[in-house]
Protein backbone atom coordinates (compact mmCIF):
# COMPACT_ATOMS: atom_id res chain seq x y z
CA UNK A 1 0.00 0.00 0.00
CA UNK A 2 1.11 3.59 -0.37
CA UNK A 3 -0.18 7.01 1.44
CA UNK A 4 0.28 11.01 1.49
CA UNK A 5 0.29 12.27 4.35
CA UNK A 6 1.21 15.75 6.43
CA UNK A 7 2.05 12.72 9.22
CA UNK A 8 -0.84 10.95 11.33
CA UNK A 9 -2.50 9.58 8.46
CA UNK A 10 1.36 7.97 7.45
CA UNK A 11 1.53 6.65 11.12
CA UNK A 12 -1.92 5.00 11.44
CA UNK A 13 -1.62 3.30 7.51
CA UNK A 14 2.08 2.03 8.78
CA UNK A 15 0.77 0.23 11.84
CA UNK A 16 -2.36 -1.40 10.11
CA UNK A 17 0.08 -2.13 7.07
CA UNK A 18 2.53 -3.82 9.64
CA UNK A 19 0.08 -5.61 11.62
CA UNK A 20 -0.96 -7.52 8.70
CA UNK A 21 2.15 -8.31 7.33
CA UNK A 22 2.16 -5.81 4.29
CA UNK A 23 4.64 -3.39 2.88
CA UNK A 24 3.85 0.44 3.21
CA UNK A 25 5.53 3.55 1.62
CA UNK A 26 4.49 6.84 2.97
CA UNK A 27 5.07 10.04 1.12
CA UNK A 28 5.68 13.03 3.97
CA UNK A 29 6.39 16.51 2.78
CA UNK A 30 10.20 17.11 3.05
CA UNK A 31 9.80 19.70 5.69
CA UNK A 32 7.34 17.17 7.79
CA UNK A 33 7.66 17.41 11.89
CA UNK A 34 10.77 14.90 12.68
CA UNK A 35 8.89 13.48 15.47
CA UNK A 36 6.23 12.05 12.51
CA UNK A 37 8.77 10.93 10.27
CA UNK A 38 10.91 9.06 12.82
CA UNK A 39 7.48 7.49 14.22
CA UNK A 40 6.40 7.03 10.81
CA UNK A 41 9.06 4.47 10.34
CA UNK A 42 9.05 2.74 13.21
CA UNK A 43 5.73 1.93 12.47
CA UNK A 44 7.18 -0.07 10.02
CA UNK A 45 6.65 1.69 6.84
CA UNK A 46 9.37 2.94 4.04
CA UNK A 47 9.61 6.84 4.46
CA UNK A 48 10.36 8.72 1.17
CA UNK A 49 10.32 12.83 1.52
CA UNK A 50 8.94 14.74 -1.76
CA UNK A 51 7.65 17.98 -1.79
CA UNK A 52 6.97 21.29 0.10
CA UNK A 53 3.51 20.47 0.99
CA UNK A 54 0.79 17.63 1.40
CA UNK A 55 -0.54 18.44 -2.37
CA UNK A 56 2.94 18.09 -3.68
CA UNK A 57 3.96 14.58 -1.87
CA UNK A 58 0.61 13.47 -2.95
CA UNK A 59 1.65 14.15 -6.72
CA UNK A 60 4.47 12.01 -5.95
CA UNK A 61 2.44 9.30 -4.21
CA UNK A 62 0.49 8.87 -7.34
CA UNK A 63 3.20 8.78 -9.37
CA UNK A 64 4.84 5.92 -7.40
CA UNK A 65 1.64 4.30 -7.12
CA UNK A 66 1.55 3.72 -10.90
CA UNK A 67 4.88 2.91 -11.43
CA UNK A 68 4.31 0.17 -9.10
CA UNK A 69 1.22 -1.05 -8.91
CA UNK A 70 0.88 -0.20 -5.22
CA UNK A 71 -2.71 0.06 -3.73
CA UNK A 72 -3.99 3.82 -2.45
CA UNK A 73 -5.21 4.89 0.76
CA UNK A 74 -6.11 8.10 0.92
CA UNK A 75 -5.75 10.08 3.70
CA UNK A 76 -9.56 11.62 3.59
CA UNK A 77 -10.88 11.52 0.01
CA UNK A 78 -11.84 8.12 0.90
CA UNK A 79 -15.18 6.41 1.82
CA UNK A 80 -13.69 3.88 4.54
CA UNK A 81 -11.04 6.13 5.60
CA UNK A 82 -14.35 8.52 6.03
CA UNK A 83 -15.93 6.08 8.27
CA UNK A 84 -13.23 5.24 10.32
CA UNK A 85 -12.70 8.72 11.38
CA UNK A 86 -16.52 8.61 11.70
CA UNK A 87 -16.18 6.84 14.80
CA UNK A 88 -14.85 9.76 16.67
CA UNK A 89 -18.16 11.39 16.24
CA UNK A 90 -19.95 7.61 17.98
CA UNK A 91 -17.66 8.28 20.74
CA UNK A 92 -18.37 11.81 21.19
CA UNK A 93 -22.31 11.24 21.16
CA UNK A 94 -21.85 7.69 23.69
CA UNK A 95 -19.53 9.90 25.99
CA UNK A 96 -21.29 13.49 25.91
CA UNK A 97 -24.73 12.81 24.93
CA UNK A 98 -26.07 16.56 25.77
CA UNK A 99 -23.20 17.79 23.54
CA UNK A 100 -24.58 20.65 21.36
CA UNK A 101 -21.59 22.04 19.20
CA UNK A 102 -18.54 20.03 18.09
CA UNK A 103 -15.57 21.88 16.77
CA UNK A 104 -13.55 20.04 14.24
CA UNK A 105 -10.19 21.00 13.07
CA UNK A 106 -10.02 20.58 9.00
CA UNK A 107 -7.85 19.99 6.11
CA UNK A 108 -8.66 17.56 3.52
CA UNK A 109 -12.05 17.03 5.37
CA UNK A 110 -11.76 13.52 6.46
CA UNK A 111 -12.37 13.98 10.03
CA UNK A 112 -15.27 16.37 10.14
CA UNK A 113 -16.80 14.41 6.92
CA UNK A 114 -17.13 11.46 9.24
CA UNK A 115 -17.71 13.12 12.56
CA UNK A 116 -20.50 15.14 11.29
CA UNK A 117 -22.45 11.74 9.63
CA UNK A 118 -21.99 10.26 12.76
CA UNK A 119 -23.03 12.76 15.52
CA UNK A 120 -25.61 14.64 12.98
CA UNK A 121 -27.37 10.71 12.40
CA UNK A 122 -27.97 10.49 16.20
CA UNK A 123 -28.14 14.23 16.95
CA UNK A 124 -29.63 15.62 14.46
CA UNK A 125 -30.10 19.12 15.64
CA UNK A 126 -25.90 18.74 17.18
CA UNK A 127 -23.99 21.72 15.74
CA UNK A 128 -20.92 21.25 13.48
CA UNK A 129 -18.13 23.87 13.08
CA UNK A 130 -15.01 23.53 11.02
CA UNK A 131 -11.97 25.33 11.71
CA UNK A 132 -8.88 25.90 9.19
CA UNK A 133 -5.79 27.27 9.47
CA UNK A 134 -6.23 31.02 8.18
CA UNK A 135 -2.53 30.33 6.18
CA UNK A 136 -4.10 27.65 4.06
CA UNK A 137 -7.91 27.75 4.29
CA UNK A 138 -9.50 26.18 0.73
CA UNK A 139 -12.48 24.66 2.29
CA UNK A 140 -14.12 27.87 3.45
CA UNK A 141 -13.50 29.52 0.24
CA UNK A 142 -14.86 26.48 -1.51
CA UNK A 143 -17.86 26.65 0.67
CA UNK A 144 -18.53 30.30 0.09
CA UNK A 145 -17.86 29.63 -4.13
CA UNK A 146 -20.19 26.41 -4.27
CA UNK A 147 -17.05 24.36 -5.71
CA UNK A 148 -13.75 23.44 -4.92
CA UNK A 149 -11.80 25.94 -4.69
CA UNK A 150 -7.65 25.40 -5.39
CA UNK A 151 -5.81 27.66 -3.07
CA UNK A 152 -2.46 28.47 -4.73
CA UNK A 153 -1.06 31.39 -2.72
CA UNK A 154 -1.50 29.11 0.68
CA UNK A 155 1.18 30.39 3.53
CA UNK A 156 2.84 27.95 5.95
CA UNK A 157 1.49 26.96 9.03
CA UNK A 158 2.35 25.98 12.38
CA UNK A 159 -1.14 23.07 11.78
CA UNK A 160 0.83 21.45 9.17
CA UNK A 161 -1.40 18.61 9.61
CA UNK A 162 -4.35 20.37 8.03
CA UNK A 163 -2.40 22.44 5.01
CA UNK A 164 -4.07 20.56 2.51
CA UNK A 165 -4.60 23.08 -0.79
CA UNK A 166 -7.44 21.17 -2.26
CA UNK A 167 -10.50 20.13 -0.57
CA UNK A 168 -11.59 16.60 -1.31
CA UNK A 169 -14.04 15.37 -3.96
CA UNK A 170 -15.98 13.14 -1.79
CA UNK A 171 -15.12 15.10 1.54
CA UNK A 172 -16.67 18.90 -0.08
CA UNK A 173 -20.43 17.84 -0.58
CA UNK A 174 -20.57 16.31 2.46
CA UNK A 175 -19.02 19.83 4.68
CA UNK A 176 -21.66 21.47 2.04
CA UNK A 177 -24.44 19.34 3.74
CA UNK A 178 -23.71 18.81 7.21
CA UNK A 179 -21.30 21.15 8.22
CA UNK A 180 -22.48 24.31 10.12
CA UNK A 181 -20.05 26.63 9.63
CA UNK A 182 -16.24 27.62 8.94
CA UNK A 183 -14.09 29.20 10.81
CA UNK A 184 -10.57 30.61 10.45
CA UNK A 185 -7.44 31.07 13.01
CA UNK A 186 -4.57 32.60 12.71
CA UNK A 187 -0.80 31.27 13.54
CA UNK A 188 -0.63 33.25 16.86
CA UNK A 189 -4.07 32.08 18.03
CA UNK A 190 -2.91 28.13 17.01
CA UNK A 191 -0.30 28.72 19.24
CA UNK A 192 -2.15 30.22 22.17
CA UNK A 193 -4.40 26.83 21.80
CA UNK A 194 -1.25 24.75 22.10
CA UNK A 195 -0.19 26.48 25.30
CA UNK A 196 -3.37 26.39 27.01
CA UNK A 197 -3.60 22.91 26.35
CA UNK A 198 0.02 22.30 27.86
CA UNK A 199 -0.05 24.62 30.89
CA UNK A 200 -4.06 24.07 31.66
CA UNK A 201 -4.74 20.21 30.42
CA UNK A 202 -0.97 18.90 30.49
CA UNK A 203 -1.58 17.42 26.67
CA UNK A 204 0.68 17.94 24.00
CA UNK A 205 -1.29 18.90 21.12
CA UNK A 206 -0.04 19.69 17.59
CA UNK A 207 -0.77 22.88 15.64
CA UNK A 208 -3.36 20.99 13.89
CA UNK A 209 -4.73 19.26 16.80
CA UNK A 210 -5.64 22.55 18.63
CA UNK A 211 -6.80 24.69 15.44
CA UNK A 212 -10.50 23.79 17.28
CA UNK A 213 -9.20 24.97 20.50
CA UNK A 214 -8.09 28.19 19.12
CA UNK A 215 -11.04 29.35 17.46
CA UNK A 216 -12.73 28.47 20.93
CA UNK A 217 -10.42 30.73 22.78
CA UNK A 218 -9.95 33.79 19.83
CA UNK A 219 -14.34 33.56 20.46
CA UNK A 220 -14.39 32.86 16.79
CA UNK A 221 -17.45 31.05 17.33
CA UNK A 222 -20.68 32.21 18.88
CA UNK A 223 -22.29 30.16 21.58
CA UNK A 224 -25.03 30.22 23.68
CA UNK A 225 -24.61 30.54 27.63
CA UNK A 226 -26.28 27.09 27.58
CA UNK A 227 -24.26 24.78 24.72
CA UNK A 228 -22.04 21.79 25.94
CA UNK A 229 -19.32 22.25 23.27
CA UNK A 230 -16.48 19.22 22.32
CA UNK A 231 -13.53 20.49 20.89
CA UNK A 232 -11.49 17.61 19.12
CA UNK A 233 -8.15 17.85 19.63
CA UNK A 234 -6.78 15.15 16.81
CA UNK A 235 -2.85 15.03 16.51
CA UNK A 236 -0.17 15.38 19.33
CA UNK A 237 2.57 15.02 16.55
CA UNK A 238 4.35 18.66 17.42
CA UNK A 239 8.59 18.53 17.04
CA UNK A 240 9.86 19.47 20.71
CA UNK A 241 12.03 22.00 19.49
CA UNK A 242 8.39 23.50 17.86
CA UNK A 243 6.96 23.29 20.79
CA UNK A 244 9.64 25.23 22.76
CA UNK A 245 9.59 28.10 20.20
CA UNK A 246 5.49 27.73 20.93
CA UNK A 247 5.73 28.29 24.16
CA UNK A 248 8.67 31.38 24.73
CA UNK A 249 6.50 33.15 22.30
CA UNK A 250 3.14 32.67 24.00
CA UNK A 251 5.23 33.36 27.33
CA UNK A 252 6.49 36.62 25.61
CA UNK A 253 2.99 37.64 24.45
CA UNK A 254 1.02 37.03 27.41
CA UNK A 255 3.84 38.94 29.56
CA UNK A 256 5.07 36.31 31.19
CA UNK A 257 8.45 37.03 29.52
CA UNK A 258 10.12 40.50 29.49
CA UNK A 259 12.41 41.83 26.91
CA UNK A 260 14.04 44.77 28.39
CA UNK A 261 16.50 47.22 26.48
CA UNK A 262 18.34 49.66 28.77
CA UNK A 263 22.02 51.61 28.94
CA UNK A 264 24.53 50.98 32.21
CA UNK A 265 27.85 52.90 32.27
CA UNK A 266 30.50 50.56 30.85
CA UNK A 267 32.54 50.22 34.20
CA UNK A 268 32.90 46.74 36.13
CA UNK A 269 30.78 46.02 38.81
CA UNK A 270 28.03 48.16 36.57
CA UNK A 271 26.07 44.48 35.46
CA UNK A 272 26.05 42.77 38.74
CA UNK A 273 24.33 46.16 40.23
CA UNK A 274 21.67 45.77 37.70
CA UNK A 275 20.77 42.37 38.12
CA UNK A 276 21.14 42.54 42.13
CA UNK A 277 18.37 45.23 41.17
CA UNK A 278 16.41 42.45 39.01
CA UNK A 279 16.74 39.71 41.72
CA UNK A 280 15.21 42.44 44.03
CA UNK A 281 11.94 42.54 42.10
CA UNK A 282 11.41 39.16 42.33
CA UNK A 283 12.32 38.61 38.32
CA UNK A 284 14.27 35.66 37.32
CA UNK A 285 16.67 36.12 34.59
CA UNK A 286 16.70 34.03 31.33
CA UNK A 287 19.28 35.68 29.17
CA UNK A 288 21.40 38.34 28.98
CA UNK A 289 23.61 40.40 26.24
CA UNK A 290 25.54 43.26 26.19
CA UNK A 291 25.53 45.27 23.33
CA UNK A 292 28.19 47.86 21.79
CA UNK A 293 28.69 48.44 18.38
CA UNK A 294 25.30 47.27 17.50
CA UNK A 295 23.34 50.14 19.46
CA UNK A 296 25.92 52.62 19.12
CA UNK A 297 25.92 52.73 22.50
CA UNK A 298 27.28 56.53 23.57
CA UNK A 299 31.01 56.49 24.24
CA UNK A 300 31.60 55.14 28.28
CA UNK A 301 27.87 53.42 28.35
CA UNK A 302 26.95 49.92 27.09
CA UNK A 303 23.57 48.20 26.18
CA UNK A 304 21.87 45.43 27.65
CA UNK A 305 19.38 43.18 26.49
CA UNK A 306 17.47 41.37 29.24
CA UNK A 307 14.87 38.21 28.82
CA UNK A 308 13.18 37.87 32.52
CA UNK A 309 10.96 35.58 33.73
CA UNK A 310 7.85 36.84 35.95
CA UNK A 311 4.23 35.58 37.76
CA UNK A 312 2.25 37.65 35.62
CA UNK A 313 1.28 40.54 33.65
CA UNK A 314 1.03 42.37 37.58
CA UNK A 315 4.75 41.62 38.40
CA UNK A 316 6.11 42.43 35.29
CA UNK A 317 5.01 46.02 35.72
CA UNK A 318 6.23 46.35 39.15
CA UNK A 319 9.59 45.31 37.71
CA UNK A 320 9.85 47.33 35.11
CA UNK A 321 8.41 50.00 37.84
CA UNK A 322 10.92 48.86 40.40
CA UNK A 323 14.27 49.13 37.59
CA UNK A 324 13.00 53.21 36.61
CA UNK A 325 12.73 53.61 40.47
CA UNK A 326 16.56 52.18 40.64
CA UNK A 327 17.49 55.42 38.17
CA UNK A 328 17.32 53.19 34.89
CA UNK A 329 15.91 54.16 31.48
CA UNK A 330 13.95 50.81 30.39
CA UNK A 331 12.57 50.07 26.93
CA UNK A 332 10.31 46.80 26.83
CA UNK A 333 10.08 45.31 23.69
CA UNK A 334 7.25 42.50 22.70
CA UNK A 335 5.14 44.27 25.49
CA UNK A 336 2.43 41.28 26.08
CA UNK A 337 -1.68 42.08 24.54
CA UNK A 338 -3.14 38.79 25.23
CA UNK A 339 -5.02 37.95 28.44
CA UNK A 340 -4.25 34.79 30.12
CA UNK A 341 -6.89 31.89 30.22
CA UNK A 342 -7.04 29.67 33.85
């Protein structure tokens, strides 16, 4: 058998491959998440890397599928595949009966294809809302043009799971019929969703896993005081060096981390004054740099650059507070605008 995949499709057709004895090749983007290649193979199945995108490595797939003879799974545009994924929606409905709005992450359309026959057959008045990556978002544009639409100018994405340029021929009629509505988020709300689901849930959830999550948080979607909302939260597939750029810039943005620019005179002792000042505030100190020639600092001063750790948004004004009250000039750079969510 052979697959496309962005990577959890590839890891799910390797272990069914191996488990009944049958070769796999699995065509990942070249610039697919380490952590779902190497998993990918241990799985079992031959890795080859084509392509900047899912669109491109499924060219390739098809190519190689000709050449030899292979059978095609498809990662959505694919009846079974479909109904498989379907079962997330039976699970939903068994677990969460008095659920009223389901949020559904989507790229190809696999997933909320077969989540929304499934919850919509047993609830049929349940609400179903798609949510796409705002870098790469086809379906919504295919939904608003009555036909699929291909999206050529498509940015990358932190939900690299879900940058799929075309929307599926089988997948499309059914988010025409069943789906509710379609919703779009952008890279820096995808990343708020993965932090919240780290520092509130302890999951690790991938950029496409959390897209739902996001659009939850952003208040994308309108709900009533009264709805019991599921948000699915389908890949934890996210490279840990990813992740740890995810969460310094979430850190950054909600003000948890400070980024302090400010002059001392250039004489010894002048550095361990200022940070005696910093440990005095209560701050904890990530990183710091002195800068010269790049400032063009005046003649007997030099330039630091400070990353500090604080509580909150609170304490990192009473820092900043406490440093001007010590007789320094403080510039903050990447002052924080987004609230924090408990």
């Amino acid at each position: 058998v052979i697959a496309a995949s962005a990577g959890n499709h590839a890891q799910g057709v390797a272990l069914a491959a191996s488990l009944h004895n049958i070769k796999s090749t699995i065509v990942l983007p070249e610039f697919a998440p380490l952590t779902k290649i190497t998993a990918t193979k241990n799985f079992g199945a031959e890795v080859v890397l084509h392509g900047a995108s899912f669109d491109e490595a499924m060219a390739h797939s098809r190519f190689l599928q000709e050449e030899h003879h292979y059978t095609y799974v498809h990662a959505f545009d694919d009846e079974l595949i479909i109904a498989g994924q379907g079962t997330i929606g039976l699970e939903i409905v068994r677990d969460l009966p008095q659920v009223t709005v389901i949020v559904v992450p989507i790229g190809g359309g696999g997933i909320v294809s077969g989540i929304a026959i499934a919850a919509k057959s047993l609830l049929p008045n349940v609400r179903i809302v798609g949510v796409q990556a705002a870098n790469c978002a086809p379906m919504k544009k295919s939904v608003a043009a009555g036909k699929v639409v291909i999206l050529d100018d498509a940015l990358e994405t932190i939900a690299d799971g879900i940058a799929v340029k075309r929307p599926g021929a089988i997948t499309f009629p059914i988010i025409q019929d069943l789906v509710d509505e379609i919703v779009e988020v952008t890279e820096e709300e995808i990343a708020r969703a993965i932090f919240f689901c780290v520092q509130n849930n302890r999951l690790v959830v991938e950029g496409a896993g959390a897209a739902g999550l996001a659009a939850l948080l952003a208040k994308k979607i309108k709900l009533n005081s009264d709805d019991n909302v599921c948000a699915v939260l389908c890949g934890g597939n996210i490279d840990a060096n990813l992740l740890a750029r995810v969460l310094e810039q979430v850190l950054v943005r909600q003000g948890r981390y400070l980024m302090f620019k400010l002059l001392v005179p250039d004489r010894p002792g002048m550095l361990a004054r200022l940070l005696d000042n910093v440990a005095d505030s209560g701050a904890n100190v990530i990183e710091v740099f002195h800068r010269r020639a790049m400032w063009l600092a005046p003649l007997g001063k030099t330039g630091i650059e400070m990353l500090l750790e604080v509580r909150d948004k609170q304490h990192g004004t009473e820092v900043h507070q406490h440093l001007e009250d010590a007789g320094y000039h403080v510039e903050r750079e990447g002052v924080g605008d987004w609230e924090e969510y408990y």
